[in-house]
Protein backbone atom coordinates (compact mmCIF):
# COMPACT_ATOMS: atom_id res chain seq x y z
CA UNK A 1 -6.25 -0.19 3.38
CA UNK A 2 -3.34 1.66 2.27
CA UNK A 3 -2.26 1.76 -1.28
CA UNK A 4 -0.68 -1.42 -2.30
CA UNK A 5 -0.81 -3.35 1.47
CA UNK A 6 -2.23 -6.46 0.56
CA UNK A 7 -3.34 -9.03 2.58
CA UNK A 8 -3.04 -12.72 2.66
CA UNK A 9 -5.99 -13.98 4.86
CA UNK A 10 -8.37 -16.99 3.97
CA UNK A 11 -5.97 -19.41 3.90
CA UNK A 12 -5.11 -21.24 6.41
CA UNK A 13 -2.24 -19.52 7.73
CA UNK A 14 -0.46 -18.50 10.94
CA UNK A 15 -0.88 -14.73 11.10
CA UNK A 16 1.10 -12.43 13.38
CA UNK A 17 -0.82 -9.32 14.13
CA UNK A 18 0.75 -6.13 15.76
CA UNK A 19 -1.74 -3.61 16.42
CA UNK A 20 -0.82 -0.02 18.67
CA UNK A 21 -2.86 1.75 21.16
CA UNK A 22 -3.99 5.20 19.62
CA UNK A 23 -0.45 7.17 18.65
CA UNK A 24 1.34 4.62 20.60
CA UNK A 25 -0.48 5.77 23.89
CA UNK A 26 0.38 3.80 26.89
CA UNK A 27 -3.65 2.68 27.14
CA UNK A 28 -2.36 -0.93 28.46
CA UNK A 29 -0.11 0.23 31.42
CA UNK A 30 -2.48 -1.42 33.99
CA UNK A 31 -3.48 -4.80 35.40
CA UNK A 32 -7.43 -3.73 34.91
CA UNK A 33 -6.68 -3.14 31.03
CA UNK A 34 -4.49 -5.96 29.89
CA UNK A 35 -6.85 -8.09 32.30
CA UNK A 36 -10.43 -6.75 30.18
CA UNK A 37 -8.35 -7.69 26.66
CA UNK A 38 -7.30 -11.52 28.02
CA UNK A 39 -10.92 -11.79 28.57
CA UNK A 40 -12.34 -9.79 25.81
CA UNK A 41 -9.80 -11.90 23.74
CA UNK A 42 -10.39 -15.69 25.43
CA UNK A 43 -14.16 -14.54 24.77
CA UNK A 44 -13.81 -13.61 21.35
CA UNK A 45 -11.44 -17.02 20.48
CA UNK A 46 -14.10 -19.34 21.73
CA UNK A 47 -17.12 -17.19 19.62
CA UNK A 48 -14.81 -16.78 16.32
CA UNK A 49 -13.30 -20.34 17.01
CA UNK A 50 -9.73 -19.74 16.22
CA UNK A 51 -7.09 -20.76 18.18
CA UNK A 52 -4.00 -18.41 19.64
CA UNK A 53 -0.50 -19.74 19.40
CA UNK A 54 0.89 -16.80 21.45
CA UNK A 55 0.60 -12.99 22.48
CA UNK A 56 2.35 -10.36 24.68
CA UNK A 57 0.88 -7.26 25.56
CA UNK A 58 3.08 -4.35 25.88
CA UNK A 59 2.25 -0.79 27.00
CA UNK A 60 0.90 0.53 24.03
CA UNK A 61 0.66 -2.13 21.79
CA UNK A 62 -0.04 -5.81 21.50
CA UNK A 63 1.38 -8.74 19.05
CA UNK A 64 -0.53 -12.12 18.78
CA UNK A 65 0.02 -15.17 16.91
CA UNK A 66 -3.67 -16.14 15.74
CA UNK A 67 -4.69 -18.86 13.27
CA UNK A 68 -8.00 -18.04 11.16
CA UNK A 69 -11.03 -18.26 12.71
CA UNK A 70 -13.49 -20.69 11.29
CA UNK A 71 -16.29 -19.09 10.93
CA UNK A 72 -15.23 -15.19 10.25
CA UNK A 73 -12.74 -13.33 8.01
CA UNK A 74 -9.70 -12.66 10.18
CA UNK A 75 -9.81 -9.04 9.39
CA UNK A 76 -13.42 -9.19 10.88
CA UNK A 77 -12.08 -10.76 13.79
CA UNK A 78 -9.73 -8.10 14.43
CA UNK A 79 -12.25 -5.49 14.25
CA UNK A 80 -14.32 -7.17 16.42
CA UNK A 81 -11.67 -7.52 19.26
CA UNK A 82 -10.75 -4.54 18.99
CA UNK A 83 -14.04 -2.82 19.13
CA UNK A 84 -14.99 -4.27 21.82
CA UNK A 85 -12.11 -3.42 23.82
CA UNK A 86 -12.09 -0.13 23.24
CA UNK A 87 -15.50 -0.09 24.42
CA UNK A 88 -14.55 -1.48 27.59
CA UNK A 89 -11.46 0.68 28.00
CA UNK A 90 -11.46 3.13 26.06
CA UNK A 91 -13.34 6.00 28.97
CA UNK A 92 -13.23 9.79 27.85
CA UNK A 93 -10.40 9.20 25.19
CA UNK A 94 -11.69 9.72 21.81
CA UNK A 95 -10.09 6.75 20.58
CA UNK A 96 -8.30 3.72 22.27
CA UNK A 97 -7.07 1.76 18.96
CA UNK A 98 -5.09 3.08 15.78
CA UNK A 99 -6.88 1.91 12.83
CA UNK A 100 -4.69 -0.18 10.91
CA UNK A 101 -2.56 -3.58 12.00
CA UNK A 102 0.47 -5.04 10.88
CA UNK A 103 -0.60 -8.70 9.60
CA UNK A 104 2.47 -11.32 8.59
CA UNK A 105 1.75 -14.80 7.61
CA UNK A 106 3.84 -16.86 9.25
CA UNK A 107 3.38 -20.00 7.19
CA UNK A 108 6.76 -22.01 7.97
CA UNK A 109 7.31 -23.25 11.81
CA UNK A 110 10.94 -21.68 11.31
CA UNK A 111 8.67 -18.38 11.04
CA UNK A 112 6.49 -19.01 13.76
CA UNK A 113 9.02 -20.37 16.07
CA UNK A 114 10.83 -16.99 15.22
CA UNK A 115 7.54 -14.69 15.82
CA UNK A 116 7.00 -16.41 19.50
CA UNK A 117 10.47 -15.34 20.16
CA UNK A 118 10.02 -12.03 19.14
CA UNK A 119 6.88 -11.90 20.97
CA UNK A 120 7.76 -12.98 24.16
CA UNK A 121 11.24 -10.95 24.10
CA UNK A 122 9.81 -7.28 23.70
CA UNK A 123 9.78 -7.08 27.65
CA UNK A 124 12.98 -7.84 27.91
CA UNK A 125 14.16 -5.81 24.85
CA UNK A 126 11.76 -2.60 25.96
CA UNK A 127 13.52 -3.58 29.49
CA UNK A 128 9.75 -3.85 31.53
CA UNK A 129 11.63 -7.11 32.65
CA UNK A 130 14.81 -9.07 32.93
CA UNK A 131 13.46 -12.43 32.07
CA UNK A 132 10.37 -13.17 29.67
CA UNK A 133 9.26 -15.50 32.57
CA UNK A 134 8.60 -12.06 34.79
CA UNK A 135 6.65 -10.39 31.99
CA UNK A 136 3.10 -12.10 33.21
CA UNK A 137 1.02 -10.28 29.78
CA UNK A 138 1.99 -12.76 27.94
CA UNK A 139 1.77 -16.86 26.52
CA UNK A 140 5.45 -17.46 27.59
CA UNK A 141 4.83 -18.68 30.59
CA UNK A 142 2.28 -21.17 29.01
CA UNK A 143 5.25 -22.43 27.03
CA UNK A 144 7.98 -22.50 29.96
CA UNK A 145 5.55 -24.18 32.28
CA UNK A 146 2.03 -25.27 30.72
CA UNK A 147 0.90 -22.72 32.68
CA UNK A 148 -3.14 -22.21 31.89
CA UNK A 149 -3.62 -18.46 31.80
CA UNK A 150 -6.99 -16.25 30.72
CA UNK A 151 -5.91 -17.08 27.26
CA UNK A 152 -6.15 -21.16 25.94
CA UNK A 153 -2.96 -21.23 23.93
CA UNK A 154 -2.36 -23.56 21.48
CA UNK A 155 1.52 -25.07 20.76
């Protein structure tokens, strides 16, 4: 970790979590990669029991808005996911994943209501889409329409 990042896990917090594809790498620019997280993700919030209040996944990089999981340290969590993932997709690159993530607790629902919003505006903002509702990597639909994707997403 670097020098003086610390990090507020273990207690019972929101936590939005932005982690990048290896030097911002477009390694999730296809349906058969963001498809193999969703799973490897759904998979990993049943084992780790924690729930996920919302996620986009961008090009080379994903947010999510995670609670803690119940039975692991977050940080362990994150690992987890994201070792697994790259060992699904990761092929001949040396490395799918950087090695550090962004972690914010988002303890206030002012906060996490702001996060979501952030979340499910990259798209738009990267311009991928005109709408959130046409970007389909992501929980806004879930929240537009109780739409039940790969991911169970908790409001």
């Amino acid at each position: 970790m670097p020098l003086g990042l610390t990090r507020h896990q273990q207690e019972g917090h929101l936590h939005f979590i932005t982690f990048s594809c290896y030097r911002r790498l477009p390694f999730l620019n296809d349906d058969h990669s963001r498809i193999t997280f969703e799973h490897t993700l759904e998979t990993l919030r049943k084992r780790h029991r924690f729930h996920v209040h919302g996620y986009v996944l961008m090009p080379e990089h994903v947010h999510l808005l995670l609670s803690e999981p119940e039975n692991q340290p977050l940080k362990t969590t994150l690992n987890v996911l994201k070792a697994e993932t790259s060992k699904l997709l990761k092929g001949d690159r040396k490395q799918f994943w950087q090695i550090l993530y962004y972690d914010y607790n988002a303890i206030t629902e002012k906060k996490r209501i702001e996060k979501l919003r952030y979340m499910h505006r990259n798209p738009v903002a990267r311009g991928l889409v005109s709408k959130p509702e046409d970007w389909p990597w992501s929980s806004y639909l879930h929240y537009l329409t109780n739409h039940r994707g790969r991911i169970k997403i908790t409001q």
